[in-house]
PDB file of N, CA and C in Angstrom:
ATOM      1  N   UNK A   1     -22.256 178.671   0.750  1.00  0.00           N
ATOM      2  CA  UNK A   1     -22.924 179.713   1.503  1.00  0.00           C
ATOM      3  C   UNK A   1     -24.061 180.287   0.677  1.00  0.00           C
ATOM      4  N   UNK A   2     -24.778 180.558   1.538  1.00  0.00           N
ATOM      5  CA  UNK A   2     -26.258 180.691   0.931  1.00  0.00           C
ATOM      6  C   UNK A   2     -26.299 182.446  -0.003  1.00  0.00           C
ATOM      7  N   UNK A   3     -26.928 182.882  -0.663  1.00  0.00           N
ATOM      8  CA  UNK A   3     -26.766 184.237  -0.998  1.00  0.00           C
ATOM      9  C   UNK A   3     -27.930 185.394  -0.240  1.00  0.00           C
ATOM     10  N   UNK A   4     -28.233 186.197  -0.399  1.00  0.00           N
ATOM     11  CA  UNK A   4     -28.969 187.171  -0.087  1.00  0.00           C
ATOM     12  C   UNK A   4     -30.886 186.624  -0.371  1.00  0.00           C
ATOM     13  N   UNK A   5     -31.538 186.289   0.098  1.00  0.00           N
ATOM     14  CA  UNK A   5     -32.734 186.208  -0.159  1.00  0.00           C
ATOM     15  C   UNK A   5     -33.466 187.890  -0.454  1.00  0.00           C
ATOM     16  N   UNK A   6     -34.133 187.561  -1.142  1.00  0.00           N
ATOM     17  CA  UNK A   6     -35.165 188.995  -1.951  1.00  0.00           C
ATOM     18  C   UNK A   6     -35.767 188.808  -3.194  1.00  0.00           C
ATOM     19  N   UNK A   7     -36.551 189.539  -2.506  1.00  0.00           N
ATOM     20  CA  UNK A   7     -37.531 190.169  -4.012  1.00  0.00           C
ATOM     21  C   UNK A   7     -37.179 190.404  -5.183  1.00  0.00           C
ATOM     22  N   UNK A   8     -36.783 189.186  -6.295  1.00  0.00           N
ATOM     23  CA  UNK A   8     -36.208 189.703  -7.547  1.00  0.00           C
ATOM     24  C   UNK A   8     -36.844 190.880  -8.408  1.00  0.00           C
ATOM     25  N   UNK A   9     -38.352 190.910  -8.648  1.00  0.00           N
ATOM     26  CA  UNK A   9     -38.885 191.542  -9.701  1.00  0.00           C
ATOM     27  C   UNK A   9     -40.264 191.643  -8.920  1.00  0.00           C
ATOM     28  N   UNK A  10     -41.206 192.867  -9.339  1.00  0.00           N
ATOM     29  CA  UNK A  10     -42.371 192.467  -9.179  1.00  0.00           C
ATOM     30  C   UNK A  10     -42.927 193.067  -7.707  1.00  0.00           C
ATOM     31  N   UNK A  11     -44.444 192.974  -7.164  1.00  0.00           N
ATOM     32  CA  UNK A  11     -45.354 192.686  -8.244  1.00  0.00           C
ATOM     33  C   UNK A  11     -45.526 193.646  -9.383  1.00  0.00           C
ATOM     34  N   UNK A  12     -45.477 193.138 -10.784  1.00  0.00           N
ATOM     35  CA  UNK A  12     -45.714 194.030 -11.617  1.00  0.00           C
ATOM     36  C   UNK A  12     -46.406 193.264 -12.293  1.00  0.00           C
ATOM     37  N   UNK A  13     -47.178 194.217 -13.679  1.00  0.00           N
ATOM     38  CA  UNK A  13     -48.161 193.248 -14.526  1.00  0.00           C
ATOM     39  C   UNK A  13     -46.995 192.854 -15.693  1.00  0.00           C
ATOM     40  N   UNK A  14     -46.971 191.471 -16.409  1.00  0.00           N
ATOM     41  CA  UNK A  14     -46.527 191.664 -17.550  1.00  0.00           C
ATOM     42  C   UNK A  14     -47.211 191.917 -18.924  1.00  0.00           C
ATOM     43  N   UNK A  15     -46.678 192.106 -19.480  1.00  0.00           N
ATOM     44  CA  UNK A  15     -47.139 193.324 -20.806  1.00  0.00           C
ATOM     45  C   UNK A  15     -47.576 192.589 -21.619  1.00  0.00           C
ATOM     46  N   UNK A  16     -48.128 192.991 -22.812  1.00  0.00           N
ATOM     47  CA  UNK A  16     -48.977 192.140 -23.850  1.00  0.00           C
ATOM     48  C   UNK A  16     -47.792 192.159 -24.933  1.00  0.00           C
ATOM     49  N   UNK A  17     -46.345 192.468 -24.549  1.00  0.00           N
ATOM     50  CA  UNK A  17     -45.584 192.509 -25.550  1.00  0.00           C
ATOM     51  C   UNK A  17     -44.285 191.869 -25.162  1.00  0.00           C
ATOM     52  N   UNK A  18     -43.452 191.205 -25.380  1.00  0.00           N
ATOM     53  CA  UNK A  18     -42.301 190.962 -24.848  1.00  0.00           C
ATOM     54  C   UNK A  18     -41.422 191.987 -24.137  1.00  0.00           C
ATOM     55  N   UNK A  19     -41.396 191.647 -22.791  1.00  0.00           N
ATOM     56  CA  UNK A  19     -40.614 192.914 -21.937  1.00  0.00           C
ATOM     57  C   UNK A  19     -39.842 191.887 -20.836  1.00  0.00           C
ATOM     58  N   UNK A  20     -38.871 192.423 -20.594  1.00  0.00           N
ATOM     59  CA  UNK A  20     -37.781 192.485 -19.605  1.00  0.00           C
ATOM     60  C   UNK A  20     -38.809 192.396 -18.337  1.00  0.00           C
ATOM     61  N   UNK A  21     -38.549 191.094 -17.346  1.00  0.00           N
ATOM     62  CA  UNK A  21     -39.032 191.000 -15.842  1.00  0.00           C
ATOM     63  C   UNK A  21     -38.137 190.834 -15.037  1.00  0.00           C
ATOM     64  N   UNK A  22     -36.873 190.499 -15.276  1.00  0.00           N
ATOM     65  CA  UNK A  22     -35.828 191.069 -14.619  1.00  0.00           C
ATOM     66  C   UNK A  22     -34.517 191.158 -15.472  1.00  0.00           C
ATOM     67  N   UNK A  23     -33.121 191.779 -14.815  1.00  0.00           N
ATOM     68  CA  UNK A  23     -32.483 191.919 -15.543  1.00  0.00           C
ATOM     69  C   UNK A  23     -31.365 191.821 -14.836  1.00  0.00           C
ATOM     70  N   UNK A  24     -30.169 191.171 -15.197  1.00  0.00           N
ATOM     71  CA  UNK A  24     -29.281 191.188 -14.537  1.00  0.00           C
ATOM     72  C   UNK A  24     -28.506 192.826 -13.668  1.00  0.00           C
ATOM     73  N   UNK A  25     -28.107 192.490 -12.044  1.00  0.00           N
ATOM     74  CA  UNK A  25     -27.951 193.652 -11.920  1.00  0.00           C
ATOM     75  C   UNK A  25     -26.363 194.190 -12.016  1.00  0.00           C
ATOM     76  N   UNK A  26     -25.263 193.008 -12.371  1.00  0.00           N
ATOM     77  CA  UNK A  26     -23.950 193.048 -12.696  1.00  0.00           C
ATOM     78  C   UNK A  26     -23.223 191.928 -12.941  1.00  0.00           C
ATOM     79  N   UNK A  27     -22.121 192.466 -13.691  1.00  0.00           N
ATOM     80  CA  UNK A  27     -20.983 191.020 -14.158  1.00  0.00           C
ATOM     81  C   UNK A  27     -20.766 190.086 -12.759  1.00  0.00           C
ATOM     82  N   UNK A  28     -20.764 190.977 -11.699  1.00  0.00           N
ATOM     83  CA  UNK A  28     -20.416 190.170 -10.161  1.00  0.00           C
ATOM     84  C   UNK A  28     -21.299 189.589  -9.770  1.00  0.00           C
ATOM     85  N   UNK A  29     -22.599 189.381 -10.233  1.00  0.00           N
ATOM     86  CA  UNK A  29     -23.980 188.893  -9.095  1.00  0.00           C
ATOM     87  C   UNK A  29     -24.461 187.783 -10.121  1.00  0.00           C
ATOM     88  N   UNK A  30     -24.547 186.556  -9.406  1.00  0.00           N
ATOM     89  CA  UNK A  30     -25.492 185.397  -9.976  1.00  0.00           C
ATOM     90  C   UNK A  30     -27.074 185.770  -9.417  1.00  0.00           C
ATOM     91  N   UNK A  31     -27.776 185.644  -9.634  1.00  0.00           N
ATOM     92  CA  UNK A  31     -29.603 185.046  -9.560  1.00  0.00           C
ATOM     93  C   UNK A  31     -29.329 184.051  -9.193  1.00  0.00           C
ATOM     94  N   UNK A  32     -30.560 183.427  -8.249  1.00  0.00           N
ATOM     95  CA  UNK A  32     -30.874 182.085  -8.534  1.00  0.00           C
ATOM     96  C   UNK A  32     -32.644 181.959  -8.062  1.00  0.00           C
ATOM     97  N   UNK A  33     -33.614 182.389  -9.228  1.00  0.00           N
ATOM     98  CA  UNK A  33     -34.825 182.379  -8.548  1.00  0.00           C
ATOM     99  C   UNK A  33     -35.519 180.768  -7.885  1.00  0.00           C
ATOM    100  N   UNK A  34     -35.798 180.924  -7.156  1.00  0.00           N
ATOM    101  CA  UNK A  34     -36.221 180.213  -6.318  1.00  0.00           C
ATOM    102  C   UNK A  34     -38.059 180.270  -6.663  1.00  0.00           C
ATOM    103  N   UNK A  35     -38.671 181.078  -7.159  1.00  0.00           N
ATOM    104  CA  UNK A  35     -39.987 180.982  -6.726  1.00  0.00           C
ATOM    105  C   UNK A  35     -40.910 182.085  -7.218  1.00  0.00           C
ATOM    106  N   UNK A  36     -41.484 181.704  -8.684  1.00  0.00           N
ATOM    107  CA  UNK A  36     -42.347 182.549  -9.617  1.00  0.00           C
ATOM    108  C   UNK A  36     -43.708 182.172  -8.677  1.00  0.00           C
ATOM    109  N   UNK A  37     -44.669 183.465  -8.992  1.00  0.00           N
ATOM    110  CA  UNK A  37     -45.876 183.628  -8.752  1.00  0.00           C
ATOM    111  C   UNK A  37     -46.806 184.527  -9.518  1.00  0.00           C
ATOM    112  N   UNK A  38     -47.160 184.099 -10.251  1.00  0.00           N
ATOM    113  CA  UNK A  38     -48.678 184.903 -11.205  1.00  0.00           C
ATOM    114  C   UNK A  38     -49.984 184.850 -11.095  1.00  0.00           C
ATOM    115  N   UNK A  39     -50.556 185.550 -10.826  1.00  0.00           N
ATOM    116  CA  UNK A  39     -51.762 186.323 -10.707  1.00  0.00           C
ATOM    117  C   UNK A  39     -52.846 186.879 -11.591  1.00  0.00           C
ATOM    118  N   UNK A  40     -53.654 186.349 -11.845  1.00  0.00           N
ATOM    119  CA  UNK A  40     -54.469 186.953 -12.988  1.00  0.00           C
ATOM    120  C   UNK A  40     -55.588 187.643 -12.025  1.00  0.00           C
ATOM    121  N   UNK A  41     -55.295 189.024 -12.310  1.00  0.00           N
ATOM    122  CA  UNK A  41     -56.415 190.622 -11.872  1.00  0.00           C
ATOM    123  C   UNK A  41     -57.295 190.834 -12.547  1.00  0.00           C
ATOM    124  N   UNK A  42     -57.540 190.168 -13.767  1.00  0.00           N
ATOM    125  CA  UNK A  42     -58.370 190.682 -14.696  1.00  0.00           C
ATOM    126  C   UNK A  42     -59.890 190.062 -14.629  1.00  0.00           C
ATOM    127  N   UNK A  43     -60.335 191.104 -15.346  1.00  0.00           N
ATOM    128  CA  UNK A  43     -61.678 189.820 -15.762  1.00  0.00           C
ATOM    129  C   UNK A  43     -62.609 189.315 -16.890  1.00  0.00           C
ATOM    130  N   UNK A  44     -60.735 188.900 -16.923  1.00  0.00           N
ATOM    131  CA  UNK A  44     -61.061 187.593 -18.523  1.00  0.00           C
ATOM    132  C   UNK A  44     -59.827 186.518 -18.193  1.00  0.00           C
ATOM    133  N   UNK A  45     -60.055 185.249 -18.684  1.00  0.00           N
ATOM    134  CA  UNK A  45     -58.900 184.503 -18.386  1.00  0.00           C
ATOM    135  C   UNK A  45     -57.857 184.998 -19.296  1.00  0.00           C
ATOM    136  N   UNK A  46     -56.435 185.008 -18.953  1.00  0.00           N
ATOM    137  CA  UNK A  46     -55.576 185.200 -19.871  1.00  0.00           C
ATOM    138  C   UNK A  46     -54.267 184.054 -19.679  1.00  0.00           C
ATOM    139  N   UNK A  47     -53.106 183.912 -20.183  1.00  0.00           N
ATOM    140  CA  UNK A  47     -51.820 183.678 -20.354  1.00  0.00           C
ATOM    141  C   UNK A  47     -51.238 184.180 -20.745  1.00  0.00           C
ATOM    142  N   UNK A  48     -49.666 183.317 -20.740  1.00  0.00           N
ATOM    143  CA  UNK A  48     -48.324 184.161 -20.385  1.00  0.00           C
ATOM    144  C   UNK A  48     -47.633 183.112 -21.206  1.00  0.00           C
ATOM    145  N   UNK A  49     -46.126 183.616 -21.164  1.00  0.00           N
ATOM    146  CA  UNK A  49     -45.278 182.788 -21.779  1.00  0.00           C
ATOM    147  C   UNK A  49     -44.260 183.597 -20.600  1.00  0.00           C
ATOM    148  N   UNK A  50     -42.960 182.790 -20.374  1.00  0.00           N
ATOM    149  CA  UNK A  50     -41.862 183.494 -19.929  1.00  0.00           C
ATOM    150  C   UNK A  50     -40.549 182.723 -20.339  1.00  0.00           C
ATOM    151  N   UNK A  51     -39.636 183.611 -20.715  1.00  0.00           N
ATOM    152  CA  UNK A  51     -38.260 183.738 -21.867  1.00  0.00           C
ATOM    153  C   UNK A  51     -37.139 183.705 -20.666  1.00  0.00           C
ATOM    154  N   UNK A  52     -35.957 182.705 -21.124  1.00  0.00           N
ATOM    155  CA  UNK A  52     -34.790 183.025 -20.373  1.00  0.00           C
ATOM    156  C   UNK A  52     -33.614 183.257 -21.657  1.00  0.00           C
ATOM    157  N   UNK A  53     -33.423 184.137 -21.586  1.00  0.00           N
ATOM    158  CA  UNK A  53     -32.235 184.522 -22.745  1.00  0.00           C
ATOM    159  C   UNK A  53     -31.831 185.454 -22.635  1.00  0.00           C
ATOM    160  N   UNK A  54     -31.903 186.620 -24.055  1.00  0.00           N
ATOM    161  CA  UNK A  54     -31.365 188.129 -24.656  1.00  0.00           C
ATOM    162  C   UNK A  54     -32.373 188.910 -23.777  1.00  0.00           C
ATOM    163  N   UNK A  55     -31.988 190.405 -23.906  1.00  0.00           N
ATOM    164  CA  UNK A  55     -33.150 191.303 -23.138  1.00  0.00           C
ATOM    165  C   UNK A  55     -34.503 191.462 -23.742  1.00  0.00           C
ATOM    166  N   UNK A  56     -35.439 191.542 -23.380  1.00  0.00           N
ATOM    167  CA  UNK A  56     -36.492 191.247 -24.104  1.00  0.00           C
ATOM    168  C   UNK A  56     -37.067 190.315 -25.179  1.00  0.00           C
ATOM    169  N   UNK A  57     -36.229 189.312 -25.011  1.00  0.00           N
ATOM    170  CA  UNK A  57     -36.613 188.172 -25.687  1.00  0.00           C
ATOM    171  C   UNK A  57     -37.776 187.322 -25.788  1.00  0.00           C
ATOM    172  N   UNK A  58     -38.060 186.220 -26.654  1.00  0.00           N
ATOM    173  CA  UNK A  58     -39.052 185.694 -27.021  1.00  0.00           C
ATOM    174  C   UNK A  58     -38.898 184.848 -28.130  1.00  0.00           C
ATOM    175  N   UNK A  59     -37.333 184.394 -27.723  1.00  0.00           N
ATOM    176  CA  UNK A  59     -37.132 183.156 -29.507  1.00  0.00           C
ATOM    177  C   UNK A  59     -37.567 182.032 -28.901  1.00  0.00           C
ATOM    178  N   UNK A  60     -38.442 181.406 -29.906  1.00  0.00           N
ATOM    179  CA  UNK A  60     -38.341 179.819 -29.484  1.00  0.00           C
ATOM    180  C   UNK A  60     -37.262 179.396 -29.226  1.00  0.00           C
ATOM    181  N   UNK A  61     -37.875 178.459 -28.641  1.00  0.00           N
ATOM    182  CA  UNK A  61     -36.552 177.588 -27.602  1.00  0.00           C
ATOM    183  C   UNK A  61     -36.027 178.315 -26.676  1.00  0.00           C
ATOM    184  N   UNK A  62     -36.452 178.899 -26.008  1.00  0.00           N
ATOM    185  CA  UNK A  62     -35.974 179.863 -25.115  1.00  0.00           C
ATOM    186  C   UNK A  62     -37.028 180.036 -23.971  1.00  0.00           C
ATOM    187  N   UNK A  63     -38.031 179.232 -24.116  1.00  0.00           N
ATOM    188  CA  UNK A  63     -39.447 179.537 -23.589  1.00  0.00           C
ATOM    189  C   UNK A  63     -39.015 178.441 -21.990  1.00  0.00           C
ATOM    190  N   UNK A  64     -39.348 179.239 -20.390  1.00  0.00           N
ATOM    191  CA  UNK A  64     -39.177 178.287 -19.837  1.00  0.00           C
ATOM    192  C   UNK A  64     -40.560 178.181 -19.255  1.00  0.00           C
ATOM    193  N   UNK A  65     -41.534 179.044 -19.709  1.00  0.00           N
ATOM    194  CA  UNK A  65     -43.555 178.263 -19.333  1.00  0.00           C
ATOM    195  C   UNK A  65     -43.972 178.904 -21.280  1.00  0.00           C
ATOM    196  N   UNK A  66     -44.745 177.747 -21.827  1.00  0.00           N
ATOM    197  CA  UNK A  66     -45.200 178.878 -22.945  1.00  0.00           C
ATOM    198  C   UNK A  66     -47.188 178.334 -22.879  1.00  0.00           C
ATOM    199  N   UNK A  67     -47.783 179.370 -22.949  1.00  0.00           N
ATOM    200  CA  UNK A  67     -49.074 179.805 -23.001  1.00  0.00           C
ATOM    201  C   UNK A  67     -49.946 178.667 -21.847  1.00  0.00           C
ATOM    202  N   UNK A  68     -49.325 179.307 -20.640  1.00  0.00           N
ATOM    203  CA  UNK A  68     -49.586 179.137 -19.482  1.00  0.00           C
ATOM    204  C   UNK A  68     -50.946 179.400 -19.195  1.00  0.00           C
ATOM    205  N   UNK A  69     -52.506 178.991 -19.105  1.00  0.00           N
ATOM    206  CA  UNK A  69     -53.536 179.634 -19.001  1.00  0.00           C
ATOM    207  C   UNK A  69     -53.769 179.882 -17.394  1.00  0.00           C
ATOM    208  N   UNK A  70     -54.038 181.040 -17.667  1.00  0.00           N
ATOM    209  CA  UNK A  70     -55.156 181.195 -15.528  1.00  0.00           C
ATOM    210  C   UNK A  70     -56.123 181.596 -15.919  1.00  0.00           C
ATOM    211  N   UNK A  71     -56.967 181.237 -15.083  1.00  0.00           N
ATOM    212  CA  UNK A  71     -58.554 181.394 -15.044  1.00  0.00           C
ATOM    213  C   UNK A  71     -58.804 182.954 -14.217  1.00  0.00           C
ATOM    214  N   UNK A  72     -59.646 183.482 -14.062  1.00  0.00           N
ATOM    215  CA  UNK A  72     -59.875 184.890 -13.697  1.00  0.00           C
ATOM    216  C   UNK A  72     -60.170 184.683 -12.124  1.00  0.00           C
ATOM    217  N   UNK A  73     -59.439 185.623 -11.715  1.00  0.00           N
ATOM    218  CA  UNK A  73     -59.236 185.296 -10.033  1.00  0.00           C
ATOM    219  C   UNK A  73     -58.179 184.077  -9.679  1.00  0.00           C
ATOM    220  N   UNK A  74     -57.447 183.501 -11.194  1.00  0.00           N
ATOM    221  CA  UNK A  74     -56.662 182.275 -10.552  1.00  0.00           C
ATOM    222  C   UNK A  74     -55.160 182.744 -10.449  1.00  0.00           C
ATOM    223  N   UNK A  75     -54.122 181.506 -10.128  1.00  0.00           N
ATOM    224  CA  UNK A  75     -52.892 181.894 -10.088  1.00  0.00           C
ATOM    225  C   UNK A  75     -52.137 180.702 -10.266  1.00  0.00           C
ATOM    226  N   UNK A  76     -50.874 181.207 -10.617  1.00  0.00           N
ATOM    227  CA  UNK A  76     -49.691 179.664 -11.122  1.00  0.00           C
ATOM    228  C   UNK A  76     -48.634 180.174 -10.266  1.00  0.00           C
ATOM    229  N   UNK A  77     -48.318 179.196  -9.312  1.00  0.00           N
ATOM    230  CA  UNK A  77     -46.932 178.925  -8.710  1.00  0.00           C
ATOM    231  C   UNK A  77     -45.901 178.078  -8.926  1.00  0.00           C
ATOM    232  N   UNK A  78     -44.784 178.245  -9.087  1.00  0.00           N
ATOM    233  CA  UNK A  78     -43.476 177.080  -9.756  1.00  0.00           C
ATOM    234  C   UNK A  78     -42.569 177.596  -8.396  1.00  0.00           C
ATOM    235  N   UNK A  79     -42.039 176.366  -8.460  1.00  0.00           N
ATOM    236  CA  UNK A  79     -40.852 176.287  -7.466  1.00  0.00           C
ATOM    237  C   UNK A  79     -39.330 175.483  -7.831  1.00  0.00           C
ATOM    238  N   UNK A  80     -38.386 176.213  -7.969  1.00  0.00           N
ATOM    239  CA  UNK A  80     -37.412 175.894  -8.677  1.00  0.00           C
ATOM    240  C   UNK A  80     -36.239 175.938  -8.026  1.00  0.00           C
ATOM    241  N   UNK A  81     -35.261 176.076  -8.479  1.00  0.00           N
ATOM    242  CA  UNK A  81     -33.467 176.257  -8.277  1.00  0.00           C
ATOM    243  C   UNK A  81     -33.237 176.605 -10.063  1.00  0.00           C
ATOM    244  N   UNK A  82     -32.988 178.141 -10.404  1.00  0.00           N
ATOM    245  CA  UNK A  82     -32.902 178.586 -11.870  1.00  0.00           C
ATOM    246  C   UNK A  82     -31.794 179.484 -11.581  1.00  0.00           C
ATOM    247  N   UNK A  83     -30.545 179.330 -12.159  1.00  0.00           N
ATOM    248  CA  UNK A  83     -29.628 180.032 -12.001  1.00  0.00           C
ATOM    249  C   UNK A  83     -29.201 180.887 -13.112  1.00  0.00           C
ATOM    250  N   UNK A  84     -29.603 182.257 -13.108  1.00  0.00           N
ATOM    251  CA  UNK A  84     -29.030 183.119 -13.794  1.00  0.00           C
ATOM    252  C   UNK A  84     -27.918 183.889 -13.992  1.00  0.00           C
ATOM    253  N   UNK A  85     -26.951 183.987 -15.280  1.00  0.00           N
ATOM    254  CA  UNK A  85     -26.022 184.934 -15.088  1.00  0.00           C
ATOM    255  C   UNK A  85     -25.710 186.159 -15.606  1.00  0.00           C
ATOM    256  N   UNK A  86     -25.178 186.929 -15.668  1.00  0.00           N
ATOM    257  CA  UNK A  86     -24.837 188.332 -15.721  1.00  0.00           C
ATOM    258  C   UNK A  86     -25.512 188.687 -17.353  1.00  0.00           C
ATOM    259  N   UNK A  87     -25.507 187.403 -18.387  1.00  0.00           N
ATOM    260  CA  UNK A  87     -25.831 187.380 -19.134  1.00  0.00           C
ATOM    261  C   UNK A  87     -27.431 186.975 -19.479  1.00  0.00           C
ATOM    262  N   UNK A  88     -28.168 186.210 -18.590  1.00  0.00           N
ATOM    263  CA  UNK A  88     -29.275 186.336 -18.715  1.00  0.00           C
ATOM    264  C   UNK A  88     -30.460 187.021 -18.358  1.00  0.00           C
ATOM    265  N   UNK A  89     -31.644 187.203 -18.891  1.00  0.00           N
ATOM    266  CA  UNK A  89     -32.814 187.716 -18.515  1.00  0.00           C
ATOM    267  C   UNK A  89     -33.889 186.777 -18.472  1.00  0.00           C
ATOM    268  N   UNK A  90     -34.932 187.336 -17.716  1.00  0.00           N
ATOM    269  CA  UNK A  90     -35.751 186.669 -17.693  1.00  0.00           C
ATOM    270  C   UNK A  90     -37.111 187.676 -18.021  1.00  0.00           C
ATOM    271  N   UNK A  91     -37.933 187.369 -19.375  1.00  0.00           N
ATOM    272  CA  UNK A  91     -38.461 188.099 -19.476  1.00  0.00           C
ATOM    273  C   UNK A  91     -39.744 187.222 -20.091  1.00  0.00           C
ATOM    274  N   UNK A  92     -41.279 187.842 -20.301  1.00  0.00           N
ATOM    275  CA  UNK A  92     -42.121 187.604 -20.653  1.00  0.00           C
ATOM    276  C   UNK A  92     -43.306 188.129 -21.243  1.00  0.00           C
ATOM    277  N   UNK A  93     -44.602 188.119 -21.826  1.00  0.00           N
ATOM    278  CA  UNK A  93     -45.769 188.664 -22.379  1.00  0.00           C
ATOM    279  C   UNK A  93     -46.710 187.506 -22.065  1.00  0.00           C
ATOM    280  N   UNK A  94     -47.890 188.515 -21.864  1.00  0.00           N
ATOM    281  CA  UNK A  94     -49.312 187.968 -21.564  1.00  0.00           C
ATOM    282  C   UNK A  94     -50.138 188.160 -22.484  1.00  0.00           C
ATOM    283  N   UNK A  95     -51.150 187.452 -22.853  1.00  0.00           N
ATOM    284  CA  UNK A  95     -52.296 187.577 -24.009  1.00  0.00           C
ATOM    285  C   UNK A  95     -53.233 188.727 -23.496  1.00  0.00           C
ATOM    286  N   UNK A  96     -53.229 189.211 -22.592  1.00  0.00           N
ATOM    287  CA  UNK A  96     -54.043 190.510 -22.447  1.00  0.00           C
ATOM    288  C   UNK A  96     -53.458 191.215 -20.993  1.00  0.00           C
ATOM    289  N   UNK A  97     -52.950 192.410 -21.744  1.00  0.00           N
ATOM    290  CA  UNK A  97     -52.290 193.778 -20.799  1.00  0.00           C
ATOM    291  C   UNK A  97     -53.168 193.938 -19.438  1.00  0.00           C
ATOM    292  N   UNK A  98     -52.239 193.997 -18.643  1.00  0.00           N
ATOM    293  CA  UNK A  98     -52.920 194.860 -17.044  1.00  0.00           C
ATOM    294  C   UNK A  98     -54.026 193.618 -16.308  1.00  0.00           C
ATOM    295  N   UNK A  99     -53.463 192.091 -16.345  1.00  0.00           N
ATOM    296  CA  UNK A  99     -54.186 191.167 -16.527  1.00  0.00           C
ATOM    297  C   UNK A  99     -52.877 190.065 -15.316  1.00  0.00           C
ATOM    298  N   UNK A 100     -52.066 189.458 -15.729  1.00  0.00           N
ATOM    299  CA  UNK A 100     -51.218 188.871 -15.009  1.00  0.00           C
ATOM    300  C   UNK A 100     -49.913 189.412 -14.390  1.00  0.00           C
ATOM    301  N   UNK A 101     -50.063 189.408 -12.905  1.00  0.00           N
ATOM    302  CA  UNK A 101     -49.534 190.126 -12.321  1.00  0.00           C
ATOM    303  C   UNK A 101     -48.326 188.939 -11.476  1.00  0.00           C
ATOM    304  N   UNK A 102     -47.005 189.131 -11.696  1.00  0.00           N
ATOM    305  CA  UNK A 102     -45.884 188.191 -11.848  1.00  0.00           C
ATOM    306  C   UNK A 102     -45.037 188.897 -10.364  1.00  0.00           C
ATOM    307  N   UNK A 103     -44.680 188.233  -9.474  1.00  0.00           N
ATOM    308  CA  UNK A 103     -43.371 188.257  -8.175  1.00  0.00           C
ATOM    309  C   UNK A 103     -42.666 187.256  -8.930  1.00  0.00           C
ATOM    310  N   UNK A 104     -41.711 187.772  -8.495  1.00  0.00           N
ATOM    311  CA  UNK A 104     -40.254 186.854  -8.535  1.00  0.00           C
ATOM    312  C   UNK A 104     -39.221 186.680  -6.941  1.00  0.00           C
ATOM    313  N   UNK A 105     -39.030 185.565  -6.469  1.00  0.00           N
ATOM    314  CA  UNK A 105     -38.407 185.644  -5.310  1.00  0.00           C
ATOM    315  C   UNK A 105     -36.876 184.712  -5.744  1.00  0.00           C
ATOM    316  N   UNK A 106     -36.012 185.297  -5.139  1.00  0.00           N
ATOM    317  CA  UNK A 106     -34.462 184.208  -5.144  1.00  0.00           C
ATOM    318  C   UNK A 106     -33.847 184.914  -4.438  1.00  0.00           C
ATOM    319  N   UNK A 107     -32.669 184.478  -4.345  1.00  0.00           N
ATOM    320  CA  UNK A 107     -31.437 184.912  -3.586  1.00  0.00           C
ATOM    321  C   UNK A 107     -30.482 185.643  -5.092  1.00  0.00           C
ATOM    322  N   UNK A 108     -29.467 186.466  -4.562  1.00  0.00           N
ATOM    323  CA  UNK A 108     -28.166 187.046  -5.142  1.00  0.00           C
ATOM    324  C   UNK A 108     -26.840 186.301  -4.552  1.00  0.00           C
ATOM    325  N   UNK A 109     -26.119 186.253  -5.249  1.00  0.00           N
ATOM    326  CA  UNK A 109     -24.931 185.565  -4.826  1.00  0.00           C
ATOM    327  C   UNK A 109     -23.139 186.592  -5.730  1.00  0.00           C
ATOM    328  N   UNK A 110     -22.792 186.787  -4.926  1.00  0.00           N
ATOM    329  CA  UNK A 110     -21.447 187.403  -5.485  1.00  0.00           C
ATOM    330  C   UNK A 110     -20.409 186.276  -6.334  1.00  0.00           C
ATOM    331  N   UNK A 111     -20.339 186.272  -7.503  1.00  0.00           N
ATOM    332  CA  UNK A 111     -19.761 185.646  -8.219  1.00  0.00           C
ATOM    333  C   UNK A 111     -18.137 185.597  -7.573  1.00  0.00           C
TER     334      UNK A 111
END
């Protein structure tokens, strides 16, 4: 059975620093994003990296896009099946603040 479709995260910009883009919302609820979308607002090209691990993370090997470029006015779409659990985050940083602007879409599922 299918879970809840919604808006995981977003739109928000991500930060020029490693930050939390979503976060698990309990021991009972799986993620499963279905469908990143980034946006570059700015006007300069920038990139991103985005982390699946600890909260605010950023260890290598942990990287599931690393220094992703968009062009100014451009955008990157991925389409997946990424299943998160109570224990993971998904978090990321951009090479220049107030610049790439990140949705997250999936379903919730009751463990």
């Amino acid at each position: 059975m299918a879970g809840t479709l919604k808006k995981i995260a977003g739109p928000a910009y991500i930060a020029a620093a490693a930050a939390d883009i979503y976060a698990p919302p309990a021991a009972t609820i799986y993620t499963v994003i279905r469908h990143i979308h980034i946006a570059n607002r700015g006007a300069a090209a920038c990139s991103f990296c985005l982390y699946v691990g600890a909260t605010g993370g950023s260890a290598a090997g942990t990287e599931l896009y690393k220094d992703v470029n968009i062009p100014i006015a451009g955008y990157f779409d991925a389409y997946m099946t990424l299943k998160l659990t109570s224990a993971d985050f998904l978090s990321g940083v951009a090479s220049l603040a107030s610049h790439c602007v990140i949705t997250v879409e999936g379903e919730q599922n009751v463990v």
